[in-house]
N, C-alpha and C. Protein backbone atom coordinates (compact mmCIF):
# COMPACT_ATOMS: atom_id res chain seq x y z
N UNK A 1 27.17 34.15 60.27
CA UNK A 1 27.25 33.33 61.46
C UNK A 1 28.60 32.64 61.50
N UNK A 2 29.32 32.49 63.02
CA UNK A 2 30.24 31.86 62.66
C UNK A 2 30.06 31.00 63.91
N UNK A 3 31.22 29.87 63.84
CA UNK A 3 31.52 28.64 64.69
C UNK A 3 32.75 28.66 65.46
N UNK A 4 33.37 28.30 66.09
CA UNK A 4 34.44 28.85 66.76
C UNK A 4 35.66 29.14 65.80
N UNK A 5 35.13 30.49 65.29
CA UNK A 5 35.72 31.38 64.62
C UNK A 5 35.70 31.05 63.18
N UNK A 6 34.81 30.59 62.82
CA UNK A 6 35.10 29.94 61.00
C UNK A 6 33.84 30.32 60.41
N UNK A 7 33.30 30.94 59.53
CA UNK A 7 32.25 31.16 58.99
C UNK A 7 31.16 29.90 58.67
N UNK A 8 29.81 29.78 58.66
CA UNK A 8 29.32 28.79 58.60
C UNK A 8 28.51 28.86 57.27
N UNK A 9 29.03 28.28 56.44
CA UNK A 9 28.39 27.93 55.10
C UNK A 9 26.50 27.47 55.19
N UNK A 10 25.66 28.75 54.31
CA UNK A 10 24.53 28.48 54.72
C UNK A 10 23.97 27.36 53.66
N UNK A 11 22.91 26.55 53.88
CA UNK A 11 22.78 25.45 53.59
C UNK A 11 21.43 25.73 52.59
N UNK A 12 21.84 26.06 50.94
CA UNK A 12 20.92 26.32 50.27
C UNK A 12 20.35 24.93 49.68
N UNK A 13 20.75 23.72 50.41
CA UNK A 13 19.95 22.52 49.56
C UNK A 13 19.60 21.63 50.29
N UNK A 14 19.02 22.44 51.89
CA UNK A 14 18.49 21.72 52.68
C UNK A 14 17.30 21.08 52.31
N UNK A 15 17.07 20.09 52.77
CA UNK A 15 15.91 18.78 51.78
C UNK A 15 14.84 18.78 53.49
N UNK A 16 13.75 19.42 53.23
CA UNK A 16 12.35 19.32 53.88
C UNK A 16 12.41 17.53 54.26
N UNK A 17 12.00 17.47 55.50
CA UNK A 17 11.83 16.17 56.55
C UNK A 17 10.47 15.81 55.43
N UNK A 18 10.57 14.07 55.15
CA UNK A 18 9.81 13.33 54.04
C UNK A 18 8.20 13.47 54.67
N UNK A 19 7.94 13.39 56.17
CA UNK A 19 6.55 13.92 56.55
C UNK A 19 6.15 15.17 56.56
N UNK A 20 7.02 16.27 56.20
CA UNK A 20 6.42 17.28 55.78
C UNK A 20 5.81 17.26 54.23
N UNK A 21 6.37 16.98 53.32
CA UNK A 21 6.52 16.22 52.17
C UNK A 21 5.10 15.56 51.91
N UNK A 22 4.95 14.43 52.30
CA UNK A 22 3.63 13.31 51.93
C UNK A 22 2.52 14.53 52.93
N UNK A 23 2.72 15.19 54.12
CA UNK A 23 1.72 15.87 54.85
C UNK A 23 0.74 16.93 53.89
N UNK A 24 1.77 17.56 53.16
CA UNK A 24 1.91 18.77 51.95
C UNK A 24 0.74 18.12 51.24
N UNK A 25 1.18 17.29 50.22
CA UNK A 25 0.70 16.26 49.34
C UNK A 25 -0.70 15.61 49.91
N UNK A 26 -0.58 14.86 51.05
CA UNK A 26 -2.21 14.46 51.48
C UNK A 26 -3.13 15.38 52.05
N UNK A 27 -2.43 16.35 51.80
CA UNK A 27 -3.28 17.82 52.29
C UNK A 27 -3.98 18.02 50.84
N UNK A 28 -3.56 18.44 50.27
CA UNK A 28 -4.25 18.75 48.46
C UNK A 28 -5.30 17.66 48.69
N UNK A 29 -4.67 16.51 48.87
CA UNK A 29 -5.55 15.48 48.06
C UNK A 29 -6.97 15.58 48.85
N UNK A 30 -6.86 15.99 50.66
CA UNK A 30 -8.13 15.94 51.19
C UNK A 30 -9.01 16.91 50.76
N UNK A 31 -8.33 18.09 50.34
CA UNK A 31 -8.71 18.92 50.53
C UNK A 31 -9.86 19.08 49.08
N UNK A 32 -9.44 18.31 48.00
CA UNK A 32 -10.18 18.23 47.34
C UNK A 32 -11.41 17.50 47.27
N UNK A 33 -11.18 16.26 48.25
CA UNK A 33 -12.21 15.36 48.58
C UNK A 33 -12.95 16.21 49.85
N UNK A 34 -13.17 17.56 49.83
CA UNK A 34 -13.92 17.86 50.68
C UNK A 34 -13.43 18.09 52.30
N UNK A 35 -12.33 17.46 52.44
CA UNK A 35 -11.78 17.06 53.96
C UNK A 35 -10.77 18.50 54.17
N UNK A 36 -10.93 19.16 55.21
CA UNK A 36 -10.09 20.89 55.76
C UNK A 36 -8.69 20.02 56.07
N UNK A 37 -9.12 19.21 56.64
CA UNK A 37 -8.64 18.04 57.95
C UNK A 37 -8.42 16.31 57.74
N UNK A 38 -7.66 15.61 58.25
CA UNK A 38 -8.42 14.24 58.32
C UNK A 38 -9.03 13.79 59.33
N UNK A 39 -9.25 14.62 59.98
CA UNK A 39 -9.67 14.10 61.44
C UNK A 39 -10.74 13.10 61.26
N UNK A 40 -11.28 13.12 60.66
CA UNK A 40 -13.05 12.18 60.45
C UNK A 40 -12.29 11.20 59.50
N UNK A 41 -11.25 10.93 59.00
CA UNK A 41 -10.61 9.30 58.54
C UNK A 41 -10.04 9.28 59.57
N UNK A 42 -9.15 9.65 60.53
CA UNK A 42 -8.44 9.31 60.79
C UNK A 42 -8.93 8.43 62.44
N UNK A 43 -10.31 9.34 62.76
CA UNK A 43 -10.96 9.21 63.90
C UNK A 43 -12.33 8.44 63.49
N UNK A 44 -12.48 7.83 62.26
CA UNK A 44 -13.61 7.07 61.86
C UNK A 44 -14.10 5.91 63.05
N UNK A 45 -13.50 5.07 63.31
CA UNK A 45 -13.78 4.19 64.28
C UNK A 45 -14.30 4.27 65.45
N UNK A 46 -13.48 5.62 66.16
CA UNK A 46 -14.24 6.36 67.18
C UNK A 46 -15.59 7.08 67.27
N UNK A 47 -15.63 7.65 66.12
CA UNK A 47 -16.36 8.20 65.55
C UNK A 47 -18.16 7.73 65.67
N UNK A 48 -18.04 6.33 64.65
CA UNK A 48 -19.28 5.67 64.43
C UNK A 48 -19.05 4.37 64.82
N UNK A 49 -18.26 3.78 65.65
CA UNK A 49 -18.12 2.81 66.49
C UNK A 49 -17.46 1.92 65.41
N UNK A 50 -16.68 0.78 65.91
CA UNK A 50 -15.77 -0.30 65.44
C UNK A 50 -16.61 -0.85 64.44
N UNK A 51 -17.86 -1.28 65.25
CA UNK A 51 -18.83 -2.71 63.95
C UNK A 51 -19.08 -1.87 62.74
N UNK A 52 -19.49 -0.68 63.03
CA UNK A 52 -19.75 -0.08 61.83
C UNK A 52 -18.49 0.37 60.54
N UNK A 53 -17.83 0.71 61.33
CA UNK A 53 -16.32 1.35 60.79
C UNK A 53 -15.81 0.19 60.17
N UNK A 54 -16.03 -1.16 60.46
CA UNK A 54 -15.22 -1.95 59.74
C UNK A 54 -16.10 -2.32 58.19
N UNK A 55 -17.19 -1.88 58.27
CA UNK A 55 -18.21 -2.03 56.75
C UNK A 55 -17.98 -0.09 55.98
N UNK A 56 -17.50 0.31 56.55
CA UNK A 56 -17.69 1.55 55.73
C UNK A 56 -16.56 2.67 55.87
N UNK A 57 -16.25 3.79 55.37
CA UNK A 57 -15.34 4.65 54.93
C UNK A 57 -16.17 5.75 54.43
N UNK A 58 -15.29 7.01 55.38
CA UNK A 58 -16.16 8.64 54.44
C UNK A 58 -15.19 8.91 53.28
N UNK A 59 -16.29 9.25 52.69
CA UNK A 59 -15.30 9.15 51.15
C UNK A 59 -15.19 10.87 50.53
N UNK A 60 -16.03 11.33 50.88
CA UNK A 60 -16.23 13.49 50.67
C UNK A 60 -17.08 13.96 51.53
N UNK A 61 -16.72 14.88 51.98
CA UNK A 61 -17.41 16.19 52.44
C UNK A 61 -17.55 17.45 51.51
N UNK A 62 -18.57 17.98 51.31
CA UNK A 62 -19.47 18.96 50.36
C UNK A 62 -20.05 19.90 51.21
N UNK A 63 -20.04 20.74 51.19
CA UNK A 63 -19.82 22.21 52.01
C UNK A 63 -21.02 22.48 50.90
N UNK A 64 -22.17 22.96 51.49
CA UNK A 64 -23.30 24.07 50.38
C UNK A 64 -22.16 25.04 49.44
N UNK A 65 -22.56 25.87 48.89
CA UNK A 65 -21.64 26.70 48.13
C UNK A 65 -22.29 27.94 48.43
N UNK A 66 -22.86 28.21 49.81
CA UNK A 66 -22.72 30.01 49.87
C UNK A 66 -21.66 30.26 50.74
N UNK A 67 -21.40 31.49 50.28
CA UNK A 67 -20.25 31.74 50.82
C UNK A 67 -20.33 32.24 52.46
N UNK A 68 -19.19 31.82 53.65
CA UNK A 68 -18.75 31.64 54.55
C UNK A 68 -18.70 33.47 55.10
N UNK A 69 -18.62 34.43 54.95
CA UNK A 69 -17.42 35.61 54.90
C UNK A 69 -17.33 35.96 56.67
N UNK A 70 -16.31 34.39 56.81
CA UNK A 70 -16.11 34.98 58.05
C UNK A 70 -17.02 34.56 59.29
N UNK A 71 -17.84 33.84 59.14
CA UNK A 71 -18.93 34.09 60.09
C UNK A 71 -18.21 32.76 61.28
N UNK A 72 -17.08 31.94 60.97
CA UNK A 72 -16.85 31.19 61.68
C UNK A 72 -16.99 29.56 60.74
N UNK A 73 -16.92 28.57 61.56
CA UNK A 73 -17.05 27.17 60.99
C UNK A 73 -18.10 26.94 59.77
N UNK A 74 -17.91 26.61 58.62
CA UNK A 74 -19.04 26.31 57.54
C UNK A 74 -20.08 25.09 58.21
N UNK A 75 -21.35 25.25 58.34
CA UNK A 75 -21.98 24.18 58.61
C UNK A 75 -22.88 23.53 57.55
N UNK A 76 -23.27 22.56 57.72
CA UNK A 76 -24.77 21.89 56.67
C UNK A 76 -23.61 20.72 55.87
N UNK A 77 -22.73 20.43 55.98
CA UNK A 77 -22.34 19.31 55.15
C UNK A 77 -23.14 18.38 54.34
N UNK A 78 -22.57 17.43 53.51
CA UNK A 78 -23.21 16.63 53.00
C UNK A 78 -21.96 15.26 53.25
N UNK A 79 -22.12 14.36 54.24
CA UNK A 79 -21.34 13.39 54.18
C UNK A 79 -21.32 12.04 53.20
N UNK A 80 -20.32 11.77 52.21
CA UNK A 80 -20.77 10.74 51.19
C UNK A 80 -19.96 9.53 51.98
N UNK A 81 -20.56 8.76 52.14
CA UNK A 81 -19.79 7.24 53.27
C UNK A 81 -19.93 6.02 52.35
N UNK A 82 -18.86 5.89 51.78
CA UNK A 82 -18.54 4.27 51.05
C UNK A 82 -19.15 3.33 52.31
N UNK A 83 -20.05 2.10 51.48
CA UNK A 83 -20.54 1.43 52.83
C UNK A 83 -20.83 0.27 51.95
N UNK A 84 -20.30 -0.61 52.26
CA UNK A 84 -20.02 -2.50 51.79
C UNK A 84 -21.17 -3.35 52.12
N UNK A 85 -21.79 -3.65 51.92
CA UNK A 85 -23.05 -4.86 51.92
C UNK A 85 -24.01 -3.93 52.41
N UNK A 86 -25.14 -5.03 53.41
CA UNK A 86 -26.35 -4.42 53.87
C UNK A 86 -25.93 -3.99 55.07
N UNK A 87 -24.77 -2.99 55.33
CA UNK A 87 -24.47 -2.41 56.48
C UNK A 87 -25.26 -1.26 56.24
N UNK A 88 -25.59 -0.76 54.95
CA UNK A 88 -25.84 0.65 54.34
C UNK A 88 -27.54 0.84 54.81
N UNK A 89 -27.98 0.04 55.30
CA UNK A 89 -29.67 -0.44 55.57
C UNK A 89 -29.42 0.26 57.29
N UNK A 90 -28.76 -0.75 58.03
CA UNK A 90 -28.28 -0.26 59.32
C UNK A 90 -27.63 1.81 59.82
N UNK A 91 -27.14 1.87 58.35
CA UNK A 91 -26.46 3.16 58.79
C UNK A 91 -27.52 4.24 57.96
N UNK A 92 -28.44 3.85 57.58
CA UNK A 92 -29.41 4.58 56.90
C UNK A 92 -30.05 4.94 58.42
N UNK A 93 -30.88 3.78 58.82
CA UNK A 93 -31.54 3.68 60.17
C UNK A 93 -30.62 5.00 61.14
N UNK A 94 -29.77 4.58 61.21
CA UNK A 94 -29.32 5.37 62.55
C UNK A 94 -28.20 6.72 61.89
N UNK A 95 -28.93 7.31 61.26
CA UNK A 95 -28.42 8.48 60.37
C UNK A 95 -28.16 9.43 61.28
N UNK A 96 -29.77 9.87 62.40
CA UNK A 96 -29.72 10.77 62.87
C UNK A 96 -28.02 10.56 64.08
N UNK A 97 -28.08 9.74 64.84
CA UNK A 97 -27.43 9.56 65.75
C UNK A 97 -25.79 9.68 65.10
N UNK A 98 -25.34 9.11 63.99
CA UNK A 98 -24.47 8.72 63.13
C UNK A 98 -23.84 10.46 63.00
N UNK A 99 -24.99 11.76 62.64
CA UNK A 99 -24.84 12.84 62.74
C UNK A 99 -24.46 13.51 63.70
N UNK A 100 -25.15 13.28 64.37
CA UNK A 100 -24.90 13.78 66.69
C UNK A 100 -23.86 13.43 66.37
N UNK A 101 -23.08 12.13 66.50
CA UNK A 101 -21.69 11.71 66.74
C UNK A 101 -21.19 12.67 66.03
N UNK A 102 -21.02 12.82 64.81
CA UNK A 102 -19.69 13.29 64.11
C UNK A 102 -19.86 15.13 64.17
N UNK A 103 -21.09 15.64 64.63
CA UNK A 103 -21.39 16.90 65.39
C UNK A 103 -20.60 17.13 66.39
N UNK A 104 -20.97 16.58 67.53
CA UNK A 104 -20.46 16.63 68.72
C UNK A 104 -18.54 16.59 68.79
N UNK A 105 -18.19 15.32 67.52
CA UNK A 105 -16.29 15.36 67.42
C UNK A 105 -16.25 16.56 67.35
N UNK A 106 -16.42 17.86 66.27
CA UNK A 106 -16.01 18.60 65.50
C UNK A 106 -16.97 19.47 66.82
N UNK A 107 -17.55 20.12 67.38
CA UNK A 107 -17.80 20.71 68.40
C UNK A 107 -19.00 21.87 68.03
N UNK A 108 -19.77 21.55 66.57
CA UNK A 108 -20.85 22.24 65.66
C UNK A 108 -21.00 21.55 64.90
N UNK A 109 -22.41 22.05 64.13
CA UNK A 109 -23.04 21.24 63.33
C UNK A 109 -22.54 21.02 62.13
N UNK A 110 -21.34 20.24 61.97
CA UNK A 110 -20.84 20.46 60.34
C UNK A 110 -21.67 19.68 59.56
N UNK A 111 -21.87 18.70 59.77
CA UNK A 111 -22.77 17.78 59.30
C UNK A 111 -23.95 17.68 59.15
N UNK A 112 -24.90 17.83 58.13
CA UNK A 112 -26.76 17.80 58.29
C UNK A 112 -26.88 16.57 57.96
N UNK A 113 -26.15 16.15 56.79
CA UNK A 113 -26.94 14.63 56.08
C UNK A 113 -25.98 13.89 55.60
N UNK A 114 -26.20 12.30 55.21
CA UNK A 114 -25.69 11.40 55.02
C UNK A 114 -25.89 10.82 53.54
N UNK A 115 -24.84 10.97 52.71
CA UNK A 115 -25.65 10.37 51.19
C UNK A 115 -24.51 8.90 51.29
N UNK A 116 -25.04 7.82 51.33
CA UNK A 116 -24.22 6.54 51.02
C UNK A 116 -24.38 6.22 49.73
N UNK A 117 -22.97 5.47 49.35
CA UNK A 117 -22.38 5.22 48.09
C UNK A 117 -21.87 3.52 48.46
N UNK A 118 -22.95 2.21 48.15
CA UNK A 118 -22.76 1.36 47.81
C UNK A 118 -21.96 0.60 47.34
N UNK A 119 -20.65 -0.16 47.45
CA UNK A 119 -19.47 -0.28 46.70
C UNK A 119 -18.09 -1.06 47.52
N UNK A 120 -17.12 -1.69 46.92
CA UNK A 120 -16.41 -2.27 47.70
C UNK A 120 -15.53 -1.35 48.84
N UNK A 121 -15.03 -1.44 49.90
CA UNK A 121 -13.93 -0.43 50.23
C UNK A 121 -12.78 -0.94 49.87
N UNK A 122 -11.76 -0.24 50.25
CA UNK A 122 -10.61 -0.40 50.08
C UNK A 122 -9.94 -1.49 50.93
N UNK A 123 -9.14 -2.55 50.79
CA UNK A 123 -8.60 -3.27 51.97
C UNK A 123 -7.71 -2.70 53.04
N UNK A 124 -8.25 -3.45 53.92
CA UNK A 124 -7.52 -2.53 55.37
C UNK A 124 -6.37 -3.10 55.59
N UNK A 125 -5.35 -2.29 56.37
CA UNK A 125 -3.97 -2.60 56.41
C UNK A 125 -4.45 -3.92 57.76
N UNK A 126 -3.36 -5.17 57.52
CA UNK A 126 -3.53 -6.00 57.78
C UNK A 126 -3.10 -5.58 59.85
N UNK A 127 -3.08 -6.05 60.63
CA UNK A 127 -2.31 -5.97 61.89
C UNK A 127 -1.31 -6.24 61.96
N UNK A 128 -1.30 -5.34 63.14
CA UNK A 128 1.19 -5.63 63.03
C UNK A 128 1.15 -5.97 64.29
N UNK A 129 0.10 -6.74 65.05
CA UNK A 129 0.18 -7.46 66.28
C UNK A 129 0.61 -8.75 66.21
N UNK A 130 1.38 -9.17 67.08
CA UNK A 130 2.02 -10.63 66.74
C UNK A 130 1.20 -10.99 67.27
N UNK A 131 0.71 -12.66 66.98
CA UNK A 131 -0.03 -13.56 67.28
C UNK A 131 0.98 -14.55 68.01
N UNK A 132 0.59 -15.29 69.23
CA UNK A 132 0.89 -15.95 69.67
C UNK A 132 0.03 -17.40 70.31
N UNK A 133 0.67 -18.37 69.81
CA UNK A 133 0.44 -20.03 69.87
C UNK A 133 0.52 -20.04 71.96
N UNK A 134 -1.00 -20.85 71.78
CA UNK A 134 -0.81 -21.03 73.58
C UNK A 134 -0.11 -22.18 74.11
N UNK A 135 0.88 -22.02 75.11
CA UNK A 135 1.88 -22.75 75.55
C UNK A 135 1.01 -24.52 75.91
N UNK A 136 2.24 -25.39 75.61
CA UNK A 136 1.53 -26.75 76.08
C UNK A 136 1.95 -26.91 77.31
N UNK A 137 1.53 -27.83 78.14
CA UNK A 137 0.98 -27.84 79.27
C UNK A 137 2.44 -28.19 80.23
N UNK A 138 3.43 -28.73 79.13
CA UNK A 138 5.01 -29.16 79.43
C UNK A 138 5.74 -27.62 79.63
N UNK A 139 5.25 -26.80 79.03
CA UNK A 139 6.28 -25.25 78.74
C UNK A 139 5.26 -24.23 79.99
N UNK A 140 3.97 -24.87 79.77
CA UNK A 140 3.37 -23.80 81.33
C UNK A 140 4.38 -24.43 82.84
N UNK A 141 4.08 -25.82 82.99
CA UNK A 141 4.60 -25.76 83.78
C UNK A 141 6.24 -25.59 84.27
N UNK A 142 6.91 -25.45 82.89
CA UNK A 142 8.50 -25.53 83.14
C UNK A 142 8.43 -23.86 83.47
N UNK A 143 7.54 -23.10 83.07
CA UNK A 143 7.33 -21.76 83.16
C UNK A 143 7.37 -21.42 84.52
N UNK A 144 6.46 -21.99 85.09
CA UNK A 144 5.46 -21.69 86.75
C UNK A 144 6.36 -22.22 87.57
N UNK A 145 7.10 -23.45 86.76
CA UNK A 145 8.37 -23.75 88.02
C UNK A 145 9.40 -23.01 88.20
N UNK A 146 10.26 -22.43 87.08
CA UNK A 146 11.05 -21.45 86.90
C UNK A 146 11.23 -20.17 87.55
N UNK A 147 9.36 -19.48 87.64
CA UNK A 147 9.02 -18.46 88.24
C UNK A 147 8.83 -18.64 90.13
N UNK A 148 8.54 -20.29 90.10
CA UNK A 148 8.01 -20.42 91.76
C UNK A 148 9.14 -19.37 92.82
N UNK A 149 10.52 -19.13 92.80
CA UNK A 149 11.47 -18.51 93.91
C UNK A 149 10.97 -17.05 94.13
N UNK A 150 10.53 -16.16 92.80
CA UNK A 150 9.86 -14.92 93.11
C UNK A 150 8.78 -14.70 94.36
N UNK A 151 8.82 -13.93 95.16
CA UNK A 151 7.94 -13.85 96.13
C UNK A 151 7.01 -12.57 95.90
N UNK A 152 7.30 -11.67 94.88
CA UNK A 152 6.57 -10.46 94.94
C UNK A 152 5.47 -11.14 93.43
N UNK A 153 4.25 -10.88 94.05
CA UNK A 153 3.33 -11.62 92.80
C UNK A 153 2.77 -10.15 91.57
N UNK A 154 3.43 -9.38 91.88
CA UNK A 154 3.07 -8.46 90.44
C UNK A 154 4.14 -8.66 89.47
N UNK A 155 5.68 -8.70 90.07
CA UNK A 155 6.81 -9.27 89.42
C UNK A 155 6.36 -10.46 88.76
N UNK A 156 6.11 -11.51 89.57
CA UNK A 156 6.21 -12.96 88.94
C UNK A 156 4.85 -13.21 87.89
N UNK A 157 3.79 -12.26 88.24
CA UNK A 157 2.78 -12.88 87.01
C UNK A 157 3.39 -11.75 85.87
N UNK A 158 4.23 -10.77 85.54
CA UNK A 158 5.00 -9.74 84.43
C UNK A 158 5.94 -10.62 83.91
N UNK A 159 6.12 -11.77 84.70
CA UNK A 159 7.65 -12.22 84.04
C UNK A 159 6.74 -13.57 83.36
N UNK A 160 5.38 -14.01 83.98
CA UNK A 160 4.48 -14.93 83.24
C UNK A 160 4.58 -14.43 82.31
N UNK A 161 3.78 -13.55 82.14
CA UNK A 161 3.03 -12.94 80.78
C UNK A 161 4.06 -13.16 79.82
N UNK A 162 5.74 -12.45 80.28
CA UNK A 162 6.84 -12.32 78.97
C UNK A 162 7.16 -13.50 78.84
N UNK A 163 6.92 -14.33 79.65
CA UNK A 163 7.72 -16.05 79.57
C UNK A 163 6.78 -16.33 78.50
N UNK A 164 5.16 -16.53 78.63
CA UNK A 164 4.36 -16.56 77.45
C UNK A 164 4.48 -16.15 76.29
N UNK A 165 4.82 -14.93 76.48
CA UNK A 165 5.20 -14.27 74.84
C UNK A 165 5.86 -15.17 74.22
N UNK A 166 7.25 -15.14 74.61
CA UNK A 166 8.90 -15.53 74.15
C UNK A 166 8.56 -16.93 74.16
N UNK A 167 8.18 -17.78 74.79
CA UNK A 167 7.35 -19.14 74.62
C UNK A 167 6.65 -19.39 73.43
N UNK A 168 5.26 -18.38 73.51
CA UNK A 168 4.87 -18.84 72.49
C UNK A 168 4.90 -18.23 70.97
N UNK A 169 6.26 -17.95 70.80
CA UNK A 169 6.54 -17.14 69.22
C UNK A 169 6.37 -18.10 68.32
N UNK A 170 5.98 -18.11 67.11
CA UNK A 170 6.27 -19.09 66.45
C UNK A 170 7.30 -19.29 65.44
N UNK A 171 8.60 -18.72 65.96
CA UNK A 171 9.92 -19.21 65.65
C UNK A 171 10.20 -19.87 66.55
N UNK A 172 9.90 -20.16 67.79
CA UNK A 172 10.64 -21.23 68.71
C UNK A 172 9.65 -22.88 68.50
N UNK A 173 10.39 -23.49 68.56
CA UNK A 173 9.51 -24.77 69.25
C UNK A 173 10.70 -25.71 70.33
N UNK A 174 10.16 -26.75 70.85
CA UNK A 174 10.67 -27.56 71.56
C UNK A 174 11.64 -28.36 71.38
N UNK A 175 12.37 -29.03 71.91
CA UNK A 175 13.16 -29.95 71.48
C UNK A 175 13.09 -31.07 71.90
N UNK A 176 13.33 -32.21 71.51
CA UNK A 176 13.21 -33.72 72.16
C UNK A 176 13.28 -33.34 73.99
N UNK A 177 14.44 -32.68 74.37
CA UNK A 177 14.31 -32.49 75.97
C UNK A 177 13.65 -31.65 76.36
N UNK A 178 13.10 -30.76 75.87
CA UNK A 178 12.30 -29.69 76.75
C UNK A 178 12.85 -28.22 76.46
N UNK A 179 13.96 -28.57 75.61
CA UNK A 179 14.56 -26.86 75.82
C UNK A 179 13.77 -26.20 74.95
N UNK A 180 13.48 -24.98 74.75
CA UNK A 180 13.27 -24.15 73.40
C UNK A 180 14.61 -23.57 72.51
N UNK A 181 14.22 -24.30 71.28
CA UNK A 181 15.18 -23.88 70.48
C UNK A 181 14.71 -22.92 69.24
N UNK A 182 15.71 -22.09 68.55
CA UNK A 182 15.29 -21.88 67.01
C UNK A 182 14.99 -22.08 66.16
N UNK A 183 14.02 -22.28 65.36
CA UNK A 183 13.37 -22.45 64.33
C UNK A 183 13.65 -21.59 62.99
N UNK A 184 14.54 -21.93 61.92
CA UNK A 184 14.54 -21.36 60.65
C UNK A 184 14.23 -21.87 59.39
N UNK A 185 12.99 -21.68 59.40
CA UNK A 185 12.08 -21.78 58.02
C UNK A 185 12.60 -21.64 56.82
C-alpha cells in the first residue's frame, strides 16, 4: 500500500480498543456463570421491576446437560437469584410471573425455575445524578424577574429550569448582596 507515493509501513503492534479487551474478558467470565449474554444483568430492572431489582441480582444460569444438536435456543433453565432479606418470600410467591417476564425478554422458554440464594448483594454503584438544593425565595424571585422580558413561555420556563440548576449547585451560594458567588471548599 502506498500514500502519496511512499510505502505505508504495516502496523504489527496495533493495540485492540480497551472495550474490546474487558468485552473479551467479561465474556469468559459470563459465560461461565451460565450467562451466553448479559442481557438478563444488564436488563434486570426491566426485567422484574425496580422494587424488586433493588433486593436482588441473577447470579447463574444452568442449562440441563442434554445435549442441544442444533435444534435451536436451549430451554428449561435453572435461574439462581441472589436475593437480600425477606424479599426472597415475595419473589418465591410470584415465581410463576417472575418466569413469563424473563420468557417473554428472551422470546422462548429459557427459563422453567427459580432456585434463590439468600445472602448479601453486592453494593450498587452510587448515582452520578447531581443533586440540587431548592432555591430560596430571594434567588426564585431574582430568577422570575430576570426571566419576566421573554415573551415565548416554552423559552422562558427552559431558561427557569437551567436558572434552577446553576442556582441551585452546591458550589454556589449567595453573597451579602444577592449575587451568586463561588464557593471553594
Amino acid at each position: 500500500m502506498t500514500r502519496y507515493g511512499r510505502p505505508i509501513a504495516p502496523m504489527r503492534y496495533a493495540t485492540p480498543p480497551i472495550g474490546a479487551r474487558v468485552a473479551g474478558i467479561a465474556r469468559d467470565i459470563f459465560k461461565k456463570r451460565g450467562f451466553g449474554q448479559n442481557h438478563i444483568l444488564a436488563h434486570w430492572p426491566a426485567i422484574i421491576g425496580e422494587a424488586l431489582a433493588e433486593y436482588s441480582s441473577p447470579e447463574k444460569l444452568a442449562f440441563p446437560r442434554m445435549p442441544n444438536e442444533g435444534r435451536g435456543p436451549q430451554e428449561g433453565a435453572t435461574l439462581t437469584i441472589r436475593v437480600d432479606g425477606p424479599v426472597a418470600l415475595e419473589i418465591r410467591h410470584l415465581e410463576p410471573q417472575i418466569i413469563e417476564r424473563i420468557n417473554q425478554y428472551y422470546g422462548y422458554s429459557a427459563v422453567a425455575r427459580l432456585k434463590l440464594v439468600q445472602g448479601p448483594l453486592p453494593p450498587r454503584p452510587k448515582s452520578r445524578r447531581k443533586k440540587f438544593r431548592p432555591l430560596t425565595q430571594s434567588e426564585r424571585d431574582t430568577l422570575i424577574h430576570s426571566l419576566a422580558p421573554i415573551s415565548e413561555p416554552d423559552v422562558r420556563s427552559a431558561l427557569e429550569r437551567l436558572g434552577q440548576r446553576i442556582l441551585g449547585t452546591s458550589a454556589r451560594q449567595a453573597d451579602s448582596r444577592g449575587r451568586a458567588t463561588e464557593r471553594f471548599d
